[in-house]
Protein backbone atom coordinates (compact mmCIF):
# COMPACT_ATOMS: atom_id res chain seq x y z
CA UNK A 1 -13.69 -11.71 -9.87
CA UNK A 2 -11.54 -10.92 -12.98
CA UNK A 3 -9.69 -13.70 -14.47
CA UNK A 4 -5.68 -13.80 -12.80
CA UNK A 5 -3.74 -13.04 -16.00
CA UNK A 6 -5.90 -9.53 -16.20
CA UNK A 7 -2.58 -7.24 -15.11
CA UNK A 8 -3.68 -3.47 -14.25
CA UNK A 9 -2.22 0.09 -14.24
CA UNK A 10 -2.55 2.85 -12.41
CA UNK A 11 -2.14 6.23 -14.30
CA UNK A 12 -1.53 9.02 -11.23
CA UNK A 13 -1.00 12.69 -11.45
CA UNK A 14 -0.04 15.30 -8.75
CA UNK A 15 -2.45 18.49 -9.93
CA UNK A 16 -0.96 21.77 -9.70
CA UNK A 17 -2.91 23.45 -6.72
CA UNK A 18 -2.68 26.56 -4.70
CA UNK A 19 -1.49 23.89 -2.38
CA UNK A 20 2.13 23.65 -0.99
CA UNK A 21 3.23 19.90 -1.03
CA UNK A 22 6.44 18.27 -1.79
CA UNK A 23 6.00 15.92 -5.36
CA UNK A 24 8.90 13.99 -4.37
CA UNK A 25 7.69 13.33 -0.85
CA UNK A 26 4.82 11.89 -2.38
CA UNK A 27 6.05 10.07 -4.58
CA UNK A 28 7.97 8.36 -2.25
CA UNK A 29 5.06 7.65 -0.17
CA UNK A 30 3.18 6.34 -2.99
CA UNK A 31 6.31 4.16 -3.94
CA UNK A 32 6.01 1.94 -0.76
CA UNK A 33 2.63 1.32 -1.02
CA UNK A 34 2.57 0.49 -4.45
CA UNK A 35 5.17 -2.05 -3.54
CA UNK A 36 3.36 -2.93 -0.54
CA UNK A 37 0.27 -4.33 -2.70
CA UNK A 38 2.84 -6.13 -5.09
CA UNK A 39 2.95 -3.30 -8.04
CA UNK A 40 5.48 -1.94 -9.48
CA UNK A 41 6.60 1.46 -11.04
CA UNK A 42 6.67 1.32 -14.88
CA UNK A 43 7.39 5.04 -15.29
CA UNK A 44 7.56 8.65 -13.57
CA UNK A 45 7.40 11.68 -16.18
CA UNK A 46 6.93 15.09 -14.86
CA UNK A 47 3.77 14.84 -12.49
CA UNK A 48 2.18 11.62 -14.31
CA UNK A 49 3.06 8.42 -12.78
CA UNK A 50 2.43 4.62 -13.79
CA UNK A 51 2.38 1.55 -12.33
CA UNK A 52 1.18 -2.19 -12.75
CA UNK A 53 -0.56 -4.50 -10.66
CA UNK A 54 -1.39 -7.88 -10.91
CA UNK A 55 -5.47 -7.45 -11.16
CA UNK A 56 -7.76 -4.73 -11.36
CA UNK A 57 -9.30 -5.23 -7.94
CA UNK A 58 -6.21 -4.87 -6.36
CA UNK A 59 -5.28 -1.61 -8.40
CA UNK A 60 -8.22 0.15 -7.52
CA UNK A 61 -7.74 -0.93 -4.01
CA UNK A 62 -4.14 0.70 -4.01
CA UNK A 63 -6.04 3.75 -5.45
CA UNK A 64 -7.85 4.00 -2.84
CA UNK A 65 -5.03 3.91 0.06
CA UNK A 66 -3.10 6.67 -2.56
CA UNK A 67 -5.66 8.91 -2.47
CA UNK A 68 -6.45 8.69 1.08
CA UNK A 69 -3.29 8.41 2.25
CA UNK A 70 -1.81 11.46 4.91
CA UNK A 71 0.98 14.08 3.80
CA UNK A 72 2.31 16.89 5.16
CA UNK A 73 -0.53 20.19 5.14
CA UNK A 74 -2.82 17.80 3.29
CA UNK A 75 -6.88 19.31 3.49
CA UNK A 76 -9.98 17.99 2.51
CA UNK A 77 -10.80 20.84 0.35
CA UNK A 78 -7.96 20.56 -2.19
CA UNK A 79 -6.99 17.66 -3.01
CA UNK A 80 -4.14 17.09 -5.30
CA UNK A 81 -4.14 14.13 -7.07
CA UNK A 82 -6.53 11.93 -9.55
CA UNK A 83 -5.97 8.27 -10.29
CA UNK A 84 -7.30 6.42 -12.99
CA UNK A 85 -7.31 2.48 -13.35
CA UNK A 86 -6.58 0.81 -16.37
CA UNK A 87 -7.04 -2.80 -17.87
CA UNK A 88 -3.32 -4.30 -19.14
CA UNK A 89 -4.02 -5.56 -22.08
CA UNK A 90 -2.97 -9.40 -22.75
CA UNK A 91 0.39 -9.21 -24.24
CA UNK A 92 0.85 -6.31 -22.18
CA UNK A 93 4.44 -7.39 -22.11
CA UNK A 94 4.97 -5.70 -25.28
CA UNK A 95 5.76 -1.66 -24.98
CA UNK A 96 2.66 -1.12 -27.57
CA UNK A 97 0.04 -2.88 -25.65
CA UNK A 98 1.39 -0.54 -22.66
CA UNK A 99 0.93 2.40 -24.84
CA UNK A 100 -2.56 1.37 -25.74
CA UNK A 101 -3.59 1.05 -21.80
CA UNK A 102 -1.73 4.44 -21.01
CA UNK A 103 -3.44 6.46 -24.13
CA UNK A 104 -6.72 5.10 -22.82
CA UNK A 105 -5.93 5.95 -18.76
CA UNK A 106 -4.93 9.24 -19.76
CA UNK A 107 -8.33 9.76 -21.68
CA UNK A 108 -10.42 8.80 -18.60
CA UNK A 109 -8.19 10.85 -16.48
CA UNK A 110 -8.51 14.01 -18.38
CA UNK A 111 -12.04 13.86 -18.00
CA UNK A 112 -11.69 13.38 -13.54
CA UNK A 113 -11.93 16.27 -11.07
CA UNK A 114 -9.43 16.26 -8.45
CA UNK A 115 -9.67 13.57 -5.61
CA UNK A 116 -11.35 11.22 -7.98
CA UNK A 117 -10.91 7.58 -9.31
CA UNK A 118 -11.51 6.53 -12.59
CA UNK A 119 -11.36 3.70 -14.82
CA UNK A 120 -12.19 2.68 -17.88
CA UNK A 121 -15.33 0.56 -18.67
CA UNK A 122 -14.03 -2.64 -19.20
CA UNK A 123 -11.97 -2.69 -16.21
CA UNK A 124 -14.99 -0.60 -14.41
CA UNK A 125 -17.29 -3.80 -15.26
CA UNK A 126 -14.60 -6.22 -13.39
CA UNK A 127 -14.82 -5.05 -10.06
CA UNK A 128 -16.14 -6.69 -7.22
CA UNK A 129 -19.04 -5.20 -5.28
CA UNK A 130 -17.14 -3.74 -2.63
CA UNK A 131 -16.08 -1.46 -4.97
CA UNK A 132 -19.12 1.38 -5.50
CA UNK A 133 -19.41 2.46 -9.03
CA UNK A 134 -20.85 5.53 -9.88
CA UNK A 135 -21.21 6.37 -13.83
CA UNK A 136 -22.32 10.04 -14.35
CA UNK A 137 -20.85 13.20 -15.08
CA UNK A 138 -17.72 15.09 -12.82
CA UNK A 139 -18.86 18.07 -10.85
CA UNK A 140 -18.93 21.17 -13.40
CA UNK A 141 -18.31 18.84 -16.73
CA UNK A 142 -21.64 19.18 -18.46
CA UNK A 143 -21.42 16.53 -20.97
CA UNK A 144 -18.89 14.34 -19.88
CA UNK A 145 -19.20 10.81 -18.54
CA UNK A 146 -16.99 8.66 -16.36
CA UNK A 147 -17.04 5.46 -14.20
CA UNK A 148 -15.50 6.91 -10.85
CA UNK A 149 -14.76 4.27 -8.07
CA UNK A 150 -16.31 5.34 -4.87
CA UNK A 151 -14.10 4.93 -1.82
CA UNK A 152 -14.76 2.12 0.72
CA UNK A 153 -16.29 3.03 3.89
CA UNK A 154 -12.64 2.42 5.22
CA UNK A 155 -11.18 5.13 3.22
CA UNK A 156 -13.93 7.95 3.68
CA UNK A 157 -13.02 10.81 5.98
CA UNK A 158 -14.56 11.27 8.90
CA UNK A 159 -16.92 14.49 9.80
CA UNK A 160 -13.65 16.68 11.10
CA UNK A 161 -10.59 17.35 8.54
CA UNK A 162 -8.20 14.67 9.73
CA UNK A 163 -7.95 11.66 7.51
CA UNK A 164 -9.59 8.92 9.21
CA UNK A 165 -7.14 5.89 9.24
CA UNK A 166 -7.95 2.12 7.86
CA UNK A 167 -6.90 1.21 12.05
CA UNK A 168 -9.60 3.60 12.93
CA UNK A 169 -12.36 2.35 10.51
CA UNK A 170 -11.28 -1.39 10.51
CA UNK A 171 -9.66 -2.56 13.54
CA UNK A 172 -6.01 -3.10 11.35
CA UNK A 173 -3.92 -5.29 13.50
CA UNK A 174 -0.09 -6.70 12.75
CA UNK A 175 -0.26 -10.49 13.76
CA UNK A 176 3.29 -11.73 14.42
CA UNK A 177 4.27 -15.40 14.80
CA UNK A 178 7.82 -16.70 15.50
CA UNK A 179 9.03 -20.09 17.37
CA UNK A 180 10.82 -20.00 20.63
CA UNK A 181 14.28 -21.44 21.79
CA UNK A 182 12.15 -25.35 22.57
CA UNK A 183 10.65 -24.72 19.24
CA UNK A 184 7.09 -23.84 20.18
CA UNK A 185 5.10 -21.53 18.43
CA UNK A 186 4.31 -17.84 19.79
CA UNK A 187 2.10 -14.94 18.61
CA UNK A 188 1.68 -11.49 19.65
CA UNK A 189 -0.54 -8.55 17.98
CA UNK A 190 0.59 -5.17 17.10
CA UNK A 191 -2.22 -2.52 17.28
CA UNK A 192 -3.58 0.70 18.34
CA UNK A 193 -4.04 -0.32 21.71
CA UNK A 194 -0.44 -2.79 21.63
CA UNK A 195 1.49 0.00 19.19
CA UNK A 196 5.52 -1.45 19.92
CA UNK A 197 6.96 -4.75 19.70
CA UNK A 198 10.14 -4.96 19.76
CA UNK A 199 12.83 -7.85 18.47
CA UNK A 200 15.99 -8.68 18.91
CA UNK A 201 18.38 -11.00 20.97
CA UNK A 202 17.94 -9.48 23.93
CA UNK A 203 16.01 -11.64 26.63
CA UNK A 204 14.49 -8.34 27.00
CA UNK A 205 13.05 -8.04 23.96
CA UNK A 206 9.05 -8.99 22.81
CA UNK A 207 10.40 -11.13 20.29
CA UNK A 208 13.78 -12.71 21.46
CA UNK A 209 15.33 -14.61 18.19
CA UNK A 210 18.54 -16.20 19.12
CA UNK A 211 20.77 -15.93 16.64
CA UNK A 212 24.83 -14.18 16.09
CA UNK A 213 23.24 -12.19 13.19
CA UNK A 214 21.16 -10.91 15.42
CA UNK A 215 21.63 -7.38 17.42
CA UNK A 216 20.39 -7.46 20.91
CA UNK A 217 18.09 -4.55 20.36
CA UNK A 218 17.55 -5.31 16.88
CA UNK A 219 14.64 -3.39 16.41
CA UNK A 220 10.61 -2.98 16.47
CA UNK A 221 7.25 -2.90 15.01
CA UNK A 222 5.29 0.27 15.61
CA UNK A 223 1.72 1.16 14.91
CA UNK A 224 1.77 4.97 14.67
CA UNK A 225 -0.60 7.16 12.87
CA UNK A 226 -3.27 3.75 11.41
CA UNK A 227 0.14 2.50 9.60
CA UNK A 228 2.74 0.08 10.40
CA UNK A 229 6.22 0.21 10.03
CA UNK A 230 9.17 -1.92 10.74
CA UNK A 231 12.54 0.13 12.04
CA UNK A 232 15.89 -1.05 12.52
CA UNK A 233 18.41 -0.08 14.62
CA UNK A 234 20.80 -2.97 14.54
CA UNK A 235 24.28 -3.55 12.95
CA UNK A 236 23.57 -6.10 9.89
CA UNK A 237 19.70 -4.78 9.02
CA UNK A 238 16.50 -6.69 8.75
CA UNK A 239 15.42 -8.54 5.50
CA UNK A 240 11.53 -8.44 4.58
CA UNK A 241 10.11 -10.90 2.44
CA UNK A 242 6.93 -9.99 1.14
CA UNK A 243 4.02 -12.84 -0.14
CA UNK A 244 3.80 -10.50 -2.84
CA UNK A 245 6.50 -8.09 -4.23
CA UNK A 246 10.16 -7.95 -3.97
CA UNK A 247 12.24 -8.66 -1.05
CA UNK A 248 13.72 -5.60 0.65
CA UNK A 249 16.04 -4.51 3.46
CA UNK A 250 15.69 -2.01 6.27
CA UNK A 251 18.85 -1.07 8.15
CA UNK A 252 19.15 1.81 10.63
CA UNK A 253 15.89 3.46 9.15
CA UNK A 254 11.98 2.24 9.17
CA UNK A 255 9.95 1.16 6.02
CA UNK A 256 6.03 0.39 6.01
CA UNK A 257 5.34 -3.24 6.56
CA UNK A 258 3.47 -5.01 3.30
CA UNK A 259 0.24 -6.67 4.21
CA UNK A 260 1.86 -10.38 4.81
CA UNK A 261 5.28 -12.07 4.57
CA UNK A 262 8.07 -13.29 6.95
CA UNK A 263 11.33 -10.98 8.10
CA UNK A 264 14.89 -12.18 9.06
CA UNK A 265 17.37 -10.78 11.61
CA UNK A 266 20.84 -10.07 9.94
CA UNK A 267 20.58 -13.01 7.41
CA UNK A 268 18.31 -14.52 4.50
CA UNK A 269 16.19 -17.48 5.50
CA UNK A 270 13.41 -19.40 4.58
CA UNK A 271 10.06 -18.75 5.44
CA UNK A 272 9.90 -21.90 7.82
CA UNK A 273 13.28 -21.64 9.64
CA UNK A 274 13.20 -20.87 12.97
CA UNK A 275 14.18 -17.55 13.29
CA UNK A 276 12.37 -16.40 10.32
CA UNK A 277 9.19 -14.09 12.16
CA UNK A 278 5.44 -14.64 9.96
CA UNK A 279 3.43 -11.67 9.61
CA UNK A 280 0.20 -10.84 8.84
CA UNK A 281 -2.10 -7.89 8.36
CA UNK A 282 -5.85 -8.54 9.63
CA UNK A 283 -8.71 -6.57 10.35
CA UNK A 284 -12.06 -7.06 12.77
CA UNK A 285 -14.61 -5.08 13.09
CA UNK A 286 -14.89 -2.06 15.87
């Protein structure tokens, strides 16, 4: 495992294709879950886009739900982006250390084919073995090397066209833990065979939080399409609190939930009052 001060970035570009896709659809896509793993968007020029994350297992990881992840008329045979994953250098708070990682990512990335993952060899040599590495030459590029990171069997896509879904390969469940009116704890599991709870203070409601900031059909939890997302429908929103990332709000509108954190009904809490609801993402096997 790669020391924690080793930051990451992610050098992405959308590839012009005979494809029809939407960039900024994309890139909006890819925006929540970058933030979802904790990153963060340095810069967007054009069709190259960069972000940091806090350690190079983790940024390959994101690369691998960006490359799989679903998009309107998206096909197995042309894909339209490459990633490449870059060591931060230490300092990397200074704009020329940035530039160094950049002018390197972009060097790795020139040398990808479409659909592919790259990184650089130092970062390459950090991984952790559930991350396959191949080193060889990209299809057609006699005489070029690169270090490509082979997806997970999670990612992969299954024998048919459609994008097989983390839920699908992994069992990806949404635990949910809140505390009733006599203060007792209660859980409940969002999934693909559980795929609503809904929250609110309603009596009526899975999750019943009873509090004025509260609507009384607040919202829900929905698994839909191996993803989960939070939507609101309520009058003062819903606050999310990520373990990692920045705190966000969703109000009359749905956002993907991150992979752990609490969220509030109407109001800011803390983590441990008692109508903040816990969240977790977990995964069995099946």
């Amino acid at each position: 495992m790669p020391p924690n001060d080793l930051k990451s970035l992610l050098l992405i570009e959308l590839l012009e294709t005979e494809q029809t896709y939407s960039a900024a659809t994309m890139l909006a896509n890819f925006e929540w879950i970058i933030d979802a793993q904790g990153g963060k968007l340095v810069n967007a020029v054009g069709k190259k886009i960069v972000c940091s994350l806090n350690d190079p297992n983790l940024a390959a990881e994101t690369a691998c739900q960006l490359i799989s992840s679903d998009y309107p008329g998206k096909t197995t045979d042309q894909p339209v982006i490459r990633i490449c994953v870059c060591l931060l250098p230490t300092g990397a708070d200074s704009k020329e250390a940035q530039s160094q990682a950049i002018a390197a990512a972009v060097r790795e990335l020139a040398k990808a084919n479409p659909g592919q993952i790259v990184a650089t060899q130092d970062t390459a040599e950090l991984l952790s073995a559930q991350f396959e590495i191949k080193y060889g030459s990209p299809t057609g590029k006699t005489g070029v090397r690169v270090f490509e990171i082979l997806l997970p069997a999670r990612f992969r896509q299954n024998e048919t066209t459609r994008l097989a879904s983390v839920a699908d390969r992994t069992g990806k469940k949404l635990r949910l833990r809140w505390r009733l009116k006599d203060q007792t704890n209660k859980e409940m599991v969002l999934y693909s065979g559980h795929t609503t709870i809904a929250f609110g203070r309603d009596e009526n409601n899975d999750i019943v939080i009873d509090s004025g900031m509260a609507s009384r059909r607040h919202g829900q939890v929905e698994y839909r399409n191996g993803s989960l997302y939070l939507i609101d429908n309520s009058t003062n929103g819903t606050f999310v609190f990520p373990e990692v990332g920045a705190k966000f709000k969703v109000h009359k509108g749905e956002k993907l939930v991150p992979p752990r954190g609490y969220f509030c009904l109407g109001e800011e809490l803390d983590a441990d009052h008692s109508h903040s609801v816990q969240f977790v993402t977990v995964f069995s096997a099946g």
